[in-house]
Structures are given as structure tokens and as C-alpha cells.
N, C-alpha and C. Protein backbone atom coordinates (compact mmCIF):
# COMPACT_ATOMS: atom_id res chain seq x y z
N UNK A 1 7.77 -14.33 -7.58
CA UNK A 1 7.50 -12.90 -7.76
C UNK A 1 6.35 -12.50 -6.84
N UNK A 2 6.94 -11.39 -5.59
CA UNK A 2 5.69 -10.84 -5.24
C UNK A 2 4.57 -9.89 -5.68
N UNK A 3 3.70 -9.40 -5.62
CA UNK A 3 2.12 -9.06 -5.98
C UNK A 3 1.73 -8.19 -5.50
N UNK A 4 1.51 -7.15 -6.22
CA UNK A 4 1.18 -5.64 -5.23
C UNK A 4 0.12 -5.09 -5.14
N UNK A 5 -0.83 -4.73 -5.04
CA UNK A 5 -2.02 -3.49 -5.83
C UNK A 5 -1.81 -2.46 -5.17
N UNK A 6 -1.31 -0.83 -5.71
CA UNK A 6 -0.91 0.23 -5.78
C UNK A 6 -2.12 1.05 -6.00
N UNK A 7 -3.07 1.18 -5.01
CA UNK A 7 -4.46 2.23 -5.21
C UNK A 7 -3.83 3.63 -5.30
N UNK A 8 -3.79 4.40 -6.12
CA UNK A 8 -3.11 5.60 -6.46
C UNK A 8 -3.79 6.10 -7.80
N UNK A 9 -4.11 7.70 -7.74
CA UNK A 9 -4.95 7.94 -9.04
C UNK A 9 -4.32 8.80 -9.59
N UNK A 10 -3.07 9.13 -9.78
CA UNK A 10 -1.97 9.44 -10.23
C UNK A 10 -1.58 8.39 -11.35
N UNK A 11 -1.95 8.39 -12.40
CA UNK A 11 -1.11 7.63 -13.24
C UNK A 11 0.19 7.47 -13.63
N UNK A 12 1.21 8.80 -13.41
CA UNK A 12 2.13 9.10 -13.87
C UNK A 12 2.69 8.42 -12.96
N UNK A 13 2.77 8.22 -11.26
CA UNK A 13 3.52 7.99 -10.52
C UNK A 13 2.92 6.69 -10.15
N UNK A 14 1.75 5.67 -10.45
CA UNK A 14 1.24 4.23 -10.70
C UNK A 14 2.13 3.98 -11.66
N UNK A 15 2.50 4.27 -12.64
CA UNK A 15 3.42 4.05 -13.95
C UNK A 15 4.96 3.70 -13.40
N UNK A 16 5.36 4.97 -12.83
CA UNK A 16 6.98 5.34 -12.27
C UNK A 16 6.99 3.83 -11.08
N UNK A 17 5.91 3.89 -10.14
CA UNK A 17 6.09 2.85 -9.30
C UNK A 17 6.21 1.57 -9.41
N UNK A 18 5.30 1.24 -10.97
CA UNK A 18 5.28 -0.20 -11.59
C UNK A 18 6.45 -0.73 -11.77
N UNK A 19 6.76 0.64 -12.62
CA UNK A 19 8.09 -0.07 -13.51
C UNK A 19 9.18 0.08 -12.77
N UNK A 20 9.54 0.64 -11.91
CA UNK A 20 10.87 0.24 -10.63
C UNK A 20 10.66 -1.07 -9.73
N UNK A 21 9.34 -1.32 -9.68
CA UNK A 21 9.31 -2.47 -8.47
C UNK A 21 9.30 -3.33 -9.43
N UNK A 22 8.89 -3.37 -10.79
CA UNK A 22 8.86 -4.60 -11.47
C UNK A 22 10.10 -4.69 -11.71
N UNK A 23 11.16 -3.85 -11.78
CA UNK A 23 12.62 -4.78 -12.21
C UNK A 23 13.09 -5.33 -11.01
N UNK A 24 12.52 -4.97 -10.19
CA UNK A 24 13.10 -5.94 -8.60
C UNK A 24 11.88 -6.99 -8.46
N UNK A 25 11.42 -7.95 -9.47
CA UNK A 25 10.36 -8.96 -9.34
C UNK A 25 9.63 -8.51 -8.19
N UNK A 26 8.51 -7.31 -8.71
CA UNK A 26 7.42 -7.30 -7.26
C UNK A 26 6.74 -6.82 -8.73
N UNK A 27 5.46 -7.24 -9.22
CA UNK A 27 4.27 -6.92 -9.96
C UNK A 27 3.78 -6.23 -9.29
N UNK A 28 3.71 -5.12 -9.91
CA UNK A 28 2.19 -3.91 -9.39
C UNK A 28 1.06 -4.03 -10.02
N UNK A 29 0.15 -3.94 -9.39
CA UNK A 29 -1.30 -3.80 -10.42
C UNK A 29 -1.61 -2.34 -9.79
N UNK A 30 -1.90 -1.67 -11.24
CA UNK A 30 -2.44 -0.49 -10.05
C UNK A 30 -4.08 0.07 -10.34
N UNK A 31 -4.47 0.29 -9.17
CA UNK A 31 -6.38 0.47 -9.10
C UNK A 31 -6.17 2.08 -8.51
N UNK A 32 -7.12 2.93 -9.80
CA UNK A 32 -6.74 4.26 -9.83
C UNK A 32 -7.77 5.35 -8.83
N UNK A 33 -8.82 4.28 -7.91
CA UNK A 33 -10.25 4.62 -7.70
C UNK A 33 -10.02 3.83 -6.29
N UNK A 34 -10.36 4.72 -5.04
CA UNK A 34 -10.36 3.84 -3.58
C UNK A 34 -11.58 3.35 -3.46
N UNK A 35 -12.52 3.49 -4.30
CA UNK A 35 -14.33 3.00 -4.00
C UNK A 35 -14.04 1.47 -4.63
N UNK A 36 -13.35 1.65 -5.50
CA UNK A 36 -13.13 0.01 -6.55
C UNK A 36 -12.29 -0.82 -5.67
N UNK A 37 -11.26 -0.32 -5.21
CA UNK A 37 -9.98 -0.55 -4.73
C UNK A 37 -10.36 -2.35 -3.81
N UNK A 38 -11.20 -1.73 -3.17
CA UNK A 38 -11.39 -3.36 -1.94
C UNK A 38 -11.45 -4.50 -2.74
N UNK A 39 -12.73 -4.25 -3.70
CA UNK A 39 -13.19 -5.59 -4.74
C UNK A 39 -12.14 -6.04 -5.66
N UNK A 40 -11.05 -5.27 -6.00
CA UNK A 40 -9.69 -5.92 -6.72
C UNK A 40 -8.76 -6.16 -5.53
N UNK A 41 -8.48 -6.35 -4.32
CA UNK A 41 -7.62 -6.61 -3.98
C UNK A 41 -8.66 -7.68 -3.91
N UNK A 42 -9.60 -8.06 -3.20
CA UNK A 42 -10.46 -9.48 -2.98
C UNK A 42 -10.15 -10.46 -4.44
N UNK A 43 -10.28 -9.75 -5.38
CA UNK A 43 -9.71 -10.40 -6.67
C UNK A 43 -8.52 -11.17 -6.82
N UNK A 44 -7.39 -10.17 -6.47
CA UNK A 44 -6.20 -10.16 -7.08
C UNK A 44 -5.57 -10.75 -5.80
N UNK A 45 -5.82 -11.01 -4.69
CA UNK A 45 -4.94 -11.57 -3.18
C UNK A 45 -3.77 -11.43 -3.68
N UNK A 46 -3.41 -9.78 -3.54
CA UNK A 46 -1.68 -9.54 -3.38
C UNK A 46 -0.93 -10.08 -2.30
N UNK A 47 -0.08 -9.85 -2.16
CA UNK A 47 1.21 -10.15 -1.00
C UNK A 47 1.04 -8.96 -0.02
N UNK A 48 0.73 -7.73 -0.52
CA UNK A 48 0.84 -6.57 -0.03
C UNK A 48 0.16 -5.39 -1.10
N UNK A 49 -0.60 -4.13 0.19
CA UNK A 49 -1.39 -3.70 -0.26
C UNK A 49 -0.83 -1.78 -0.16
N UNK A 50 -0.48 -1.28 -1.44
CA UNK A 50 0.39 0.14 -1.18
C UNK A 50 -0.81 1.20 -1.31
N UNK A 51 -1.12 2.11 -0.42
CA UNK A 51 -2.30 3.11 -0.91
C UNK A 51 -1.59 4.15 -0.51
N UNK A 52 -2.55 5.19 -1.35
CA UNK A 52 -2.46 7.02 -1.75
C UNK A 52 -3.48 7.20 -0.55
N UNK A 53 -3.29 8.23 -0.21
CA UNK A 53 -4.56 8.62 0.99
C UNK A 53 -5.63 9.39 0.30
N UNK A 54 -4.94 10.27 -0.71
CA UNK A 54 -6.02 11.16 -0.81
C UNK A 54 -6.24 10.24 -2.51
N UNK A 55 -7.69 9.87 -2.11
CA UNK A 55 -8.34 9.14 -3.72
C UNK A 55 -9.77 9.12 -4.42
N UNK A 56 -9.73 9.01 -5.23
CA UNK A 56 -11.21 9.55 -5.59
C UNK A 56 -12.21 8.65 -4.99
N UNK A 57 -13.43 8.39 -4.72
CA UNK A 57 -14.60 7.31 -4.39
C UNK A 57 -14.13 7.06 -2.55
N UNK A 58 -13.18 6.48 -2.15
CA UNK A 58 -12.65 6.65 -1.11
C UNK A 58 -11.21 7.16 -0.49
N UNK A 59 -10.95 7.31 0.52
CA UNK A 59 -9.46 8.00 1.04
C UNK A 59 -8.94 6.73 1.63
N UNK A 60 -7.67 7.04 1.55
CA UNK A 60 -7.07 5.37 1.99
C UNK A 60 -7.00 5.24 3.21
N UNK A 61 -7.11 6.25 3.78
CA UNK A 61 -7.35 5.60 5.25
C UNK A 61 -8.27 4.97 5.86
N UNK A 62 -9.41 5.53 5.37
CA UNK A 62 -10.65 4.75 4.98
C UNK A 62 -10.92 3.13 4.40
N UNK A 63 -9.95 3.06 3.68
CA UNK A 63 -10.12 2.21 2.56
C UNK A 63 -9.46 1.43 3.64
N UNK A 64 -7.93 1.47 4.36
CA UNK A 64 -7.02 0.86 5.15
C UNK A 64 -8.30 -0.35 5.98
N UNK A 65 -8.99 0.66 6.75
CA UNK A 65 -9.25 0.50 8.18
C UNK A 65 -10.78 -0.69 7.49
N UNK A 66 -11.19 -0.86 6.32
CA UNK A 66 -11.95 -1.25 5.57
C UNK A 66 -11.28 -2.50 5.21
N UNK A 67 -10.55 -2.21 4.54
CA UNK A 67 -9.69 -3.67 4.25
C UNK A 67 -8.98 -4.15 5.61
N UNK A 68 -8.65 -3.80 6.87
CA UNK A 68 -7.98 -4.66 7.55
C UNK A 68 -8.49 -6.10 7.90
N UNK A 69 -10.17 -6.25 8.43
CA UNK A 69 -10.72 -7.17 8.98
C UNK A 69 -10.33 -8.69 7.78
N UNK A 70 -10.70 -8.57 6.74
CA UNK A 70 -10.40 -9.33 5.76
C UNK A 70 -9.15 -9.35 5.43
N UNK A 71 -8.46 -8.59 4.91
CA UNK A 71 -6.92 -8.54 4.47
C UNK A 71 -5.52 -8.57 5.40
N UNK A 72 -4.98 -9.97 5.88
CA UNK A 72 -4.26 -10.21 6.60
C UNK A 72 -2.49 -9.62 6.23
N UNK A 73 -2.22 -9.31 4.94
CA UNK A 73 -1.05 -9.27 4.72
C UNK A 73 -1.04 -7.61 4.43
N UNK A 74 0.72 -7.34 4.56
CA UNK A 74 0.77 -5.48 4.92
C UNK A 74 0.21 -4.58 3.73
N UNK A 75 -0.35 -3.50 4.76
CA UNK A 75 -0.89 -2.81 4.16
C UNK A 75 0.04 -1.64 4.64
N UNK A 76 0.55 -0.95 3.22
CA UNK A 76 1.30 0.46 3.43
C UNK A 76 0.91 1.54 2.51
N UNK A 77 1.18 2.87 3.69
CA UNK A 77 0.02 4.05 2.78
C UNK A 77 1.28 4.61 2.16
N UNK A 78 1.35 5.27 0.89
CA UNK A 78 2.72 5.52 0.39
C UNK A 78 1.91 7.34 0.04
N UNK A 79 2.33 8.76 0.68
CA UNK A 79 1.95 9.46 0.19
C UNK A 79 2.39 11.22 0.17
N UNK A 80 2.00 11.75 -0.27
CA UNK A 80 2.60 13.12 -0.40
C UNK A 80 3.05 13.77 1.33
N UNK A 81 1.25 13.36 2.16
CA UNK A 81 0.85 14.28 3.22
C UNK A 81 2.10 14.22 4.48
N UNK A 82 2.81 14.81 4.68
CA UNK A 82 3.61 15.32 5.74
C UNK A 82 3.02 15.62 6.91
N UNK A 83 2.47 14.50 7.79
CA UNK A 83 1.36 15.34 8.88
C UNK A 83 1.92 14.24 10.10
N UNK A 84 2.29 14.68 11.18
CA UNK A 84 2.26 13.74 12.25
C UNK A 84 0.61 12.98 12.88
N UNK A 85 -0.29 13.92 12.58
CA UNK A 85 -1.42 13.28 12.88
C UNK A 85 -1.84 11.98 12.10
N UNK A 86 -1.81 12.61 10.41
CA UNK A 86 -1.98 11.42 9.25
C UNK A 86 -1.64 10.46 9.56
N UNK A 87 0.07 10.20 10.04
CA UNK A 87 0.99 8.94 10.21
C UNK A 87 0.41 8.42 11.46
N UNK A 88 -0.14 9.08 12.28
CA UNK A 88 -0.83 8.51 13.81
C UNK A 88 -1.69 7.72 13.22
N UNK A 89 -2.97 8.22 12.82
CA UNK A 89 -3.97 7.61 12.32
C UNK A 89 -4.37 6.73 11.42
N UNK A 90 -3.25 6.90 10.20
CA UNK A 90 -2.98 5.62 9.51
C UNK A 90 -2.69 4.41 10.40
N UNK A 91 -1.78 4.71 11.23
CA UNK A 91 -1.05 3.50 11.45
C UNK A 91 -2.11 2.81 12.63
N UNK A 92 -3.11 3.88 13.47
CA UNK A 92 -4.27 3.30 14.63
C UNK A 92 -5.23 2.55 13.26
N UNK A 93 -5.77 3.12 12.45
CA UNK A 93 -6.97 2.37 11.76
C UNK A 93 -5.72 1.00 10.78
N UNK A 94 -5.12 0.34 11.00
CA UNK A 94 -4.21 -0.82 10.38
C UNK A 94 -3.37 -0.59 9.75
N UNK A 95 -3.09 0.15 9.17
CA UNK A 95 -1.28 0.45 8.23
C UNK A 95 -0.32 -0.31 9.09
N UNK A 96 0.68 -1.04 8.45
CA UNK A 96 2.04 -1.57 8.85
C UNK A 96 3.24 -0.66 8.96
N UNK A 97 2.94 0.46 7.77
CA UNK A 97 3.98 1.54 7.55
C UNK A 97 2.72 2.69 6.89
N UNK A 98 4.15 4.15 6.61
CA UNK A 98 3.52 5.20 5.86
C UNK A 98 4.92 5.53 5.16
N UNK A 99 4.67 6.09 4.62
CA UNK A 99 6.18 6.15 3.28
C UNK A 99 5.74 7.33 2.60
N UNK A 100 6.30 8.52 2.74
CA UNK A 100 6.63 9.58 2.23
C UNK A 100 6.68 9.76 0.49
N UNK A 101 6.23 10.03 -0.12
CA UNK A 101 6.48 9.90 -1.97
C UNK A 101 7.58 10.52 -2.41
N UNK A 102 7.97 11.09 -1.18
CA UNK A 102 9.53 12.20 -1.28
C UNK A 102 10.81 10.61 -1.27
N UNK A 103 10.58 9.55 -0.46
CA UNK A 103 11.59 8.98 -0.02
C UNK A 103 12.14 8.44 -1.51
N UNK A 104 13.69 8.23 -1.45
CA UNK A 104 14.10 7.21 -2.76
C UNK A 104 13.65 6.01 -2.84
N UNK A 105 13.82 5.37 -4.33
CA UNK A 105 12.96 4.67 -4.99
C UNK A 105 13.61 3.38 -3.71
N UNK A 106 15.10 3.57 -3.48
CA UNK A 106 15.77 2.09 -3.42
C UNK A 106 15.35 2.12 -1.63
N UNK A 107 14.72 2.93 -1.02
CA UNK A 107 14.55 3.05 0.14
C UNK A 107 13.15 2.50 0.46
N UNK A 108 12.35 2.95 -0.60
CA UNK A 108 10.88 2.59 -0.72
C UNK A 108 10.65 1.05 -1.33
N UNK A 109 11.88 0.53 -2.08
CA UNK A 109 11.94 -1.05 -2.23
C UNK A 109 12.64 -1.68 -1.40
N UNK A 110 13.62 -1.15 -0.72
CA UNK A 110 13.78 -2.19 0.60
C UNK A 110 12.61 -2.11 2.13
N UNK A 111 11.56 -1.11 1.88
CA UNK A 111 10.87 -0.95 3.05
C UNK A 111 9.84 -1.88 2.85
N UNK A 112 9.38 -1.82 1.33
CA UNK A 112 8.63 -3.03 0.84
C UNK A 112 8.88 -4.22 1.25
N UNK A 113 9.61 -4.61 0.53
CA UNK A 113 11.08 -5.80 0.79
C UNK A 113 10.47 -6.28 2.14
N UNK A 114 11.22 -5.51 2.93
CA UNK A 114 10.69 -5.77 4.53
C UNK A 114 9.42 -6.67 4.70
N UNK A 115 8.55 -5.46 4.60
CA UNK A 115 6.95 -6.10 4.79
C UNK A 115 6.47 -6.94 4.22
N UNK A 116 7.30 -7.29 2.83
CA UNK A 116 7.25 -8.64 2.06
C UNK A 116 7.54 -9.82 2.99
N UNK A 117 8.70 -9.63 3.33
CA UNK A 117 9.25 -10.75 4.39
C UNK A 117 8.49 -11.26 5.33
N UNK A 118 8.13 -9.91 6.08
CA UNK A 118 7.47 -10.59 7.66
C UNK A 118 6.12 -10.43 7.36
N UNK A 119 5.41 -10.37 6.40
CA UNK A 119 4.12 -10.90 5.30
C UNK A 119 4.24 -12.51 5.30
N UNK A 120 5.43 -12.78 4.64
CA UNK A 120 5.76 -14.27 4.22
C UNK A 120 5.38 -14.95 5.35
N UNK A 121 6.21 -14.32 6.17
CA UNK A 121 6.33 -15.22 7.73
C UNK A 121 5.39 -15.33 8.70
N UNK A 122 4.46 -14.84 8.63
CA UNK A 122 3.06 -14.55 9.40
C UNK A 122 3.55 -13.38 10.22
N UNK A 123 4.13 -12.47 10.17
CA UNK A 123 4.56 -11.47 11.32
C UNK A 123 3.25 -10.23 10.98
N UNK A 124 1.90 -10.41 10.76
CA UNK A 124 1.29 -8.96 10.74
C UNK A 124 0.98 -8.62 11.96
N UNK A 125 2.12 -7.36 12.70
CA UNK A 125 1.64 -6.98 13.53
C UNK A 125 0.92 -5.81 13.85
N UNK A 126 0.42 -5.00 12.68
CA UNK A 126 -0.56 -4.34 12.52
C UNK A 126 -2.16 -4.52 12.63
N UNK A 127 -2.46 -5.96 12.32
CA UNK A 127 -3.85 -6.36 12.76
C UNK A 127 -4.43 -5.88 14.00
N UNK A 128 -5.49 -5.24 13.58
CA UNK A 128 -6.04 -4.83 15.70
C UNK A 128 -6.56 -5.92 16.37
């Protein structure tokens, strides 16, 4: 079973996200605060790391470009903002992906899926 932490301060949709990825064996933990967020993934060494951009204490892009030096496995921002700049800049400060909160559930678990894989395999080619 893979290992997630889901920084998102949305409970309703930390909840909705748990419980779909958990019937496809992927555990979510979810950390509702981007200021907390670093010190539980250092905790918890997920497989893969899903963030909200916009979060209380820090913004995940922030948080991204914070966790890359230490955190070797994918990091994907999953979020409302529709911005070609956002998706630029996520993906320059370390993101692997950005994922829309609009996309379907089974689209958003095979994109996972993915980054699970070439996680497994040493493929992070997001590292700067």
C-alpha cells in the first residue's frame, strides 16, 4: 500500500480524497495547515506528496519549493486555481504535476498511479 500526505485545509474534500484513494490501496494522511505540513511529511516519509496551493501558515508553492531539497519522491499540487502562470511556477519551484480539483476522481488516481510508479523506480525528474 502506497502513502500519501494530502496538505489541504478543506476537510470536506481531505475526507472525499481519502476515502477514494483508500479503496484503490493508496493511504492518505491529511495535514490541514502548510506551516505544519513539512514536519509531518519528515515524519510520515510518504511515497508521494499531494498539496492545495492556497493554505493557511504556508501556500504550497512555497511549501513545494521548501520540501524539494529534502523530499526526493513526487510532489503534486492538486487545486482549484486555473492559471497558466500558477502551473508554470509550480512546476519551476519542483512539482512533478498540477491537477485541476475539477478533474475525475479515476483520472486523478491514475495520474497518481503514474507518479507512484516512476517514484518507485527512481524516475524524479522534477528535482532541480
Amino acid at each position: 500500500m502506497h502513502k500519501i500526505v494530502f496538505v489541504e485545509d478543506d476537510a470536506d474534500v481531505g475526507k472525499l480524497i481519502a476515502a477514494y484513494l483508500g479503496k484503490h490501496d493508496i493511504e492518505v494522511l491529511v495535514e490541514p495547515r502548510g506551516d505544519s505540513a513539512q514536519a509531518r511529511i519528515a515524519q510520515e516519509q510518504p511515497d508521494l506528496v499531494l498539496l492545495d496551493i492556497m493554505l493557511p501558515g504556508k501556500d504550497g508553492m512555497t511549501l513545494c519549493r521548501d520540501l524539494r531539497p529534502q523530499f526526493h519522491g513526487p510532489i503534486v499540487l492538486l487545486t482549484s486555481l486555473d492559471s497558466d502562470m500558477n502551473h508554470i511556477l509550480s512546476l519551476e519551484m519542483g512539482a512533478n504535476d498540477y491537477i485541476l480539483k475539477t478533474t475525475p476522481p479515476a483520472v486523478l488516481l491514475a495520474r497518481l498511479r503514474l507518479h507512484l510508479r516512476q517514484g518507485a523506480a527512481g524516475h524524479d525528474d522534477a528535482a532541480p
